[in-house]
N, C-alpha and C. Protein backbone atom coordinates (compact mmCIF):
# COMPACT_ATOMS: atom_id res chain seq x y z
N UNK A 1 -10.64 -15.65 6.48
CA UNK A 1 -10.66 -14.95 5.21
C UNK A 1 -9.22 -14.72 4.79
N UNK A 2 -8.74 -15.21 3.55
CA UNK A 2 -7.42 -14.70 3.08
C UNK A 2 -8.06 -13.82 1.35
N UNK A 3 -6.64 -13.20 1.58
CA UNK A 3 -6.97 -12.42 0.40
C UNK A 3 -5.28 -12.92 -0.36
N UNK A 4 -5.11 -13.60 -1.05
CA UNK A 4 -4.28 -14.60 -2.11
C UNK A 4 -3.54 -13.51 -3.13
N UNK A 5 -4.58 -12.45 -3.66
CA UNK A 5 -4.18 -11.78 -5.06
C UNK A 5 -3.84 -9.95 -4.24
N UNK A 6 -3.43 -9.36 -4.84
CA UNK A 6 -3.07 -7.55 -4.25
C UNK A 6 -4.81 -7.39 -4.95
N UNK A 7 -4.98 -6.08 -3.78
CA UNK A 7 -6.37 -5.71 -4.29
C UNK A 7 -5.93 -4.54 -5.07
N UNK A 8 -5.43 -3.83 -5.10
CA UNK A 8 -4.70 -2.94 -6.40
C UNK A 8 -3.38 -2.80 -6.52
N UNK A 9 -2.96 -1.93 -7.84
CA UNK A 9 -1.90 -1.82 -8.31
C UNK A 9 -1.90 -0.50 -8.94
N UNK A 10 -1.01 0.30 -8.73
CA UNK A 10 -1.02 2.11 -8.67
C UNK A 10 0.21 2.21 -9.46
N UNK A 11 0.32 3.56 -10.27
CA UNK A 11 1.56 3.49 -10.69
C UNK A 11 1.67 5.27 -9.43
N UNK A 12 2.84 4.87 -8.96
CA UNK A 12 3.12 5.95 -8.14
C UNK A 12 5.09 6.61 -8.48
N UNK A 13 4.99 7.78 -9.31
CA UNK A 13 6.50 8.45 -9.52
C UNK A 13 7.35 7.03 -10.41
N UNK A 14 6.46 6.73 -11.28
CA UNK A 14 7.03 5.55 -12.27
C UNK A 14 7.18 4.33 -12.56
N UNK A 15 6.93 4.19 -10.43
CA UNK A 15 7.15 3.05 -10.51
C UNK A 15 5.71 2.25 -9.87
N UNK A 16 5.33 0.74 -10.32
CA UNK A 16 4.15 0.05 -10.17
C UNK A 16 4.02 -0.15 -8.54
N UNK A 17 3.66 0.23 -7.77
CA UNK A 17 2.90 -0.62 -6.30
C UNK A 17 2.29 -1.07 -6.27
N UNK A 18 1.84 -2.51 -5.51
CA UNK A 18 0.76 -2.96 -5.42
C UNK A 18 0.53 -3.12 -3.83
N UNK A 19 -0.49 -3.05 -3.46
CA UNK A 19 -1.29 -2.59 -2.43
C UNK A 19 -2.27 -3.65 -2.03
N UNK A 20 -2.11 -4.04 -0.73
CA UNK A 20 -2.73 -5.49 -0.56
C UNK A 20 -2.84 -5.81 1.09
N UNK A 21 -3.91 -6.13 0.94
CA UNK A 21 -4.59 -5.71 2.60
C UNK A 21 -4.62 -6.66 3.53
N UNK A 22 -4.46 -6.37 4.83
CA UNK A 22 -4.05 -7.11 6.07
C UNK A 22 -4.63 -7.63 6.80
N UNK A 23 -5.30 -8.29 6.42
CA UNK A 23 -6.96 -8.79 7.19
C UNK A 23 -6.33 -9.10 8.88
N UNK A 24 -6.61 -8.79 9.92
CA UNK A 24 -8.00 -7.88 10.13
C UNK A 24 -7.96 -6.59 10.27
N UNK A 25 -6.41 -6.13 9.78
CA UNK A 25 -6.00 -4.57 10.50
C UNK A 25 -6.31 -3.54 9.58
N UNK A 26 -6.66 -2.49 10.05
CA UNK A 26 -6.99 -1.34 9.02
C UNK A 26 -5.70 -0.92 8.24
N UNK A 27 -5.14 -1.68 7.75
CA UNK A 27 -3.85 -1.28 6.82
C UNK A 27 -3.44 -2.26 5.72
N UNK A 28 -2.76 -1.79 4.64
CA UNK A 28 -2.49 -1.92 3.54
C UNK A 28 -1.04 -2.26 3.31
N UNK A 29 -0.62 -3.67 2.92
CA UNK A 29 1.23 -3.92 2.37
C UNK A 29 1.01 -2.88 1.48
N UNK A 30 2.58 -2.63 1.15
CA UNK A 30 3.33 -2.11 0.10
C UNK A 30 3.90 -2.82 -0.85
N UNK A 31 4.16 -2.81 -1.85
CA UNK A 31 5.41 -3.53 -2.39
C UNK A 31 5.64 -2.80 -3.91
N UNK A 32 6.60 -2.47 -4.37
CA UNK A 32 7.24 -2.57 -5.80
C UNK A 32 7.30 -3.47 -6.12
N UNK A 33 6.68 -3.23 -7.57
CA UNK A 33 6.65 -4.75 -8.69
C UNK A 33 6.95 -4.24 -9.83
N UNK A 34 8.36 -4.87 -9.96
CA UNK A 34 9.35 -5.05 -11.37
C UNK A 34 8.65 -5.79 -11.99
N UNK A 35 8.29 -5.93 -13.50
CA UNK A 35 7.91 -7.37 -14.23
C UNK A 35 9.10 -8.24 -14.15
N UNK A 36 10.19 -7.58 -14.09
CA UNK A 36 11.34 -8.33 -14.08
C UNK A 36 12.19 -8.52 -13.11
N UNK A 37 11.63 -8.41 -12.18
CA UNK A 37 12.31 -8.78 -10.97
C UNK A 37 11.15 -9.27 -10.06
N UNK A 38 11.22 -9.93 -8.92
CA UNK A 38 10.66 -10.14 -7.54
C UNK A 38 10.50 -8.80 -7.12
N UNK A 39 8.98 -9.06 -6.35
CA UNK A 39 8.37 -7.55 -5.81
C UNK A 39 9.45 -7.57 -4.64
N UNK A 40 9.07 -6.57 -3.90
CA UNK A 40 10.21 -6.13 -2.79
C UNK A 40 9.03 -5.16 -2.02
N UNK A 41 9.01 -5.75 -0.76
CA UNK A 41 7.91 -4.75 0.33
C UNK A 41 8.83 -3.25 0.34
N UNK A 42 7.54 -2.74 0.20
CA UNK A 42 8.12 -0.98 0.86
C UNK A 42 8.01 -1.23 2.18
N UNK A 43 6.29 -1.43 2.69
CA UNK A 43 6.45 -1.26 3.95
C UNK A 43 4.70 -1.39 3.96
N UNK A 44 4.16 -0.88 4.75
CA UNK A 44 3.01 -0.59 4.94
C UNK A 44 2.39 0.63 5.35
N UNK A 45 1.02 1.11 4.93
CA UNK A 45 0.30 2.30 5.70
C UNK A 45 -1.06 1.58 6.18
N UNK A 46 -0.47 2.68 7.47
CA UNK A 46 -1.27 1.86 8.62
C UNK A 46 -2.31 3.14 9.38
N UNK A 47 -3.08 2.48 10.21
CA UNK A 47 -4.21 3.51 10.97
C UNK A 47 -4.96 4.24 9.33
N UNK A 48 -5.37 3.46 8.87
CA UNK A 48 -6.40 3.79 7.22
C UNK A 48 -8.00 4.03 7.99
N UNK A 49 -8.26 3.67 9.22
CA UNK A 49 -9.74 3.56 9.47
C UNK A 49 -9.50 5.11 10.63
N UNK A 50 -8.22 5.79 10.69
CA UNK A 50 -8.29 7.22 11.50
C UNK A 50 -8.60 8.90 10.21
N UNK A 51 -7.98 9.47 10.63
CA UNK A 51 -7.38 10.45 9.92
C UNK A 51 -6.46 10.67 9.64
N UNK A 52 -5.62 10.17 10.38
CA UNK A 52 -4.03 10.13 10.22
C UNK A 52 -3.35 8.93 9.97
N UNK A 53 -3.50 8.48 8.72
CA UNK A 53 -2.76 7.18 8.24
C UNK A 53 -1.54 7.48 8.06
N UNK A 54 -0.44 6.46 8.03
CA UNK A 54 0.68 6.81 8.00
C UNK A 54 1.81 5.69 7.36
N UNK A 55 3.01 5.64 6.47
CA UNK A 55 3.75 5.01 5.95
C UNK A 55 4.53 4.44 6.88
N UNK A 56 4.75 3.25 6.83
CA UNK A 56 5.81 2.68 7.94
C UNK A 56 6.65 1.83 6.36
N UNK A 57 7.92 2.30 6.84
CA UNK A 57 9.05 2.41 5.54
C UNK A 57 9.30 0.80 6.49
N UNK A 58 9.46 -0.43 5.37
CA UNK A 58 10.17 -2.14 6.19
C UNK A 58 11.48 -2.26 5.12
N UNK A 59 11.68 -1.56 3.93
CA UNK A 59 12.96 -2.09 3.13
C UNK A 59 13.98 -0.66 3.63
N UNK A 60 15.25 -0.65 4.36
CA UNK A 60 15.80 0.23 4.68
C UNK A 60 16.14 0.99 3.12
N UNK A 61 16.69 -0.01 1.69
CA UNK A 61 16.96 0.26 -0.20
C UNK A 61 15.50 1.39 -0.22
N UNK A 62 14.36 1.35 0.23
CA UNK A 62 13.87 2.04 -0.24
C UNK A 62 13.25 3.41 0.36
N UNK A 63 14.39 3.94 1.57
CA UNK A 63 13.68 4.58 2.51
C UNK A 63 13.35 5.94 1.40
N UNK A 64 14.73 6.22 1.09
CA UNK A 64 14.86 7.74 0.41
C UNK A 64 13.75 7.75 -0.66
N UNK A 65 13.34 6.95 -1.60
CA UNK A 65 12.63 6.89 -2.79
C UNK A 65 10.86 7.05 -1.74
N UNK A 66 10.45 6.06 -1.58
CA UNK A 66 9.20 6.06 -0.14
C UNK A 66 9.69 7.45 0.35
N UNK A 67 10.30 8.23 1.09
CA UNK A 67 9.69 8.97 1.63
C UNK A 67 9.68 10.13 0.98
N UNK A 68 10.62 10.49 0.27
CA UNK A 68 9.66 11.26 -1.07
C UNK A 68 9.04 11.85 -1.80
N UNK A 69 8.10 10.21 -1.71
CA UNK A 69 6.40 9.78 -2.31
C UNK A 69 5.82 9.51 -1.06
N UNK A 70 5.56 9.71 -0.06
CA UNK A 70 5.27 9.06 0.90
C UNK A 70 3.61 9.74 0.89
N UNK A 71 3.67 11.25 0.58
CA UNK A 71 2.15 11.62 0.76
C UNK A 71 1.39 11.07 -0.50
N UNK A 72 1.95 10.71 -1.37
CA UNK A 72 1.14 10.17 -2.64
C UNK A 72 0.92 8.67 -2.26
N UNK A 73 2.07 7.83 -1.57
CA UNK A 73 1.73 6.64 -1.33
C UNK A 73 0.37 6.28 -0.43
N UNK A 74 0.76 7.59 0.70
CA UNK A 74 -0.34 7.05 1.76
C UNK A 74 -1.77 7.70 0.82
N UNK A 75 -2.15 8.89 0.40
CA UNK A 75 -2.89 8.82 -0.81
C UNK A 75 -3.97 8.05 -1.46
N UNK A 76 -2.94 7.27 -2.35
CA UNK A 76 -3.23 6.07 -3.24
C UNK A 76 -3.86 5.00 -2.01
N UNK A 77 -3.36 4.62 -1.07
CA UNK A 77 -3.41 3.48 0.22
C UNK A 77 -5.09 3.91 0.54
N UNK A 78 -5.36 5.16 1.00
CA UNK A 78 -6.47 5.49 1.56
C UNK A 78 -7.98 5.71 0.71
N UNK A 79 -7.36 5.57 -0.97
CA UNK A 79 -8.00 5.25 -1.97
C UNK A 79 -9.02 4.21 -2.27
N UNK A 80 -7.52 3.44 -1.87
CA UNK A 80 -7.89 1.99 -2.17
C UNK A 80 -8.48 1.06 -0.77
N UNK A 81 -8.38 1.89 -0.02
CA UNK A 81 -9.06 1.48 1.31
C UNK A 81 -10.09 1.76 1.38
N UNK A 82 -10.91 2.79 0.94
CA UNK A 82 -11.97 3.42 1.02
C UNK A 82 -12.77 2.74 -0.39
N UNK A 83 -12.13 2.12 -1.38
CA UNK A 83 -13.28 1.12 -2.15
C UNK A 83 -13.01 -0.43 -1.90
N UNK A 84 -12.04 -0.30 -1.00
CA UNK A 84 -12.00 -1.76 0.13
C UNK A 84 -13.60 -2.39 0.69
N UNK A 85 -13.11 -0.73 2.19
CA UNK A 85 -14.02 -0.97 2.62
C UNK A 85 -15.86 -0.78 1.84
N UNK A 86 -15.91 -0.07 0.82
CA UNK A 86 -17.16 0.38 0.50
C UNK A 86 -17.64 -0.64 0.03
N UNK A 87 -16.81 -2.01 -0.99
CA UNK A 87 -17.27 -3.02 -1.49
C UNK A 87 -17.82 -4.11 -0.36
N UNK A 88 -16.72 -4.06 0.68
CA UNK A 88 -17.53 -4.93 2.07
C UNK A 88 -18.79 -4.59 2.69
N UNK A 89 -19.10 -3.36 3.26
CA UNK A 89 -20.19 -2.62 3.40
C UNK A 89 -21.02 -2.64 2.69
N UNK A 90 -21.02 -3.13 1.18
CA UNK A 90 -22.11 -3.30 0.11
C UNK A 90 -22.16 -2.15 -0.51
């Protein structure tokens, strides 16, 4: 199974994320998407199938901005995980 396209796109503190999932792991890429620029990974939130999901910051440019937002990122992540999984489940 690949997943080709981001399964969402959030506007989080201004700026667009898109959010796009890791088959087979319970976690979600990151990335900022400029229209005008190349996206750029934040990072990922990971452990989405616990209680305690969590941001793992991968661009050092974006630690300060990510952490932040970091409770809104992981948030949005567990959002979009939860109509992830609900659409698989039927």
């Amino acid at each position: 199974m690949s997943f080709a396209a981001y399964t969402a796109t959030v506007q989080v503190a201004g700026r667009r994320l898109h959010y796009e999932v890791m088959v087979p792991q319970a976690r979600l890429r990151v990335t900022v998407a400029d229209p005008w620029e190349e996206s750029e990974v934040i990072g990922s939130v990971i452990y989405l199938d616990t209680d305690e999901p969590g941001l793992r910051i991968a661009t050092p440019l974006q630690i300060e901005w990510a952490t932040a937002h970091s409770e809104t990122i992981v948030a949005e992540a567990v959002r979009v995980w939860e109509a992830v999984t609900r659409a698989c489940n039927g």
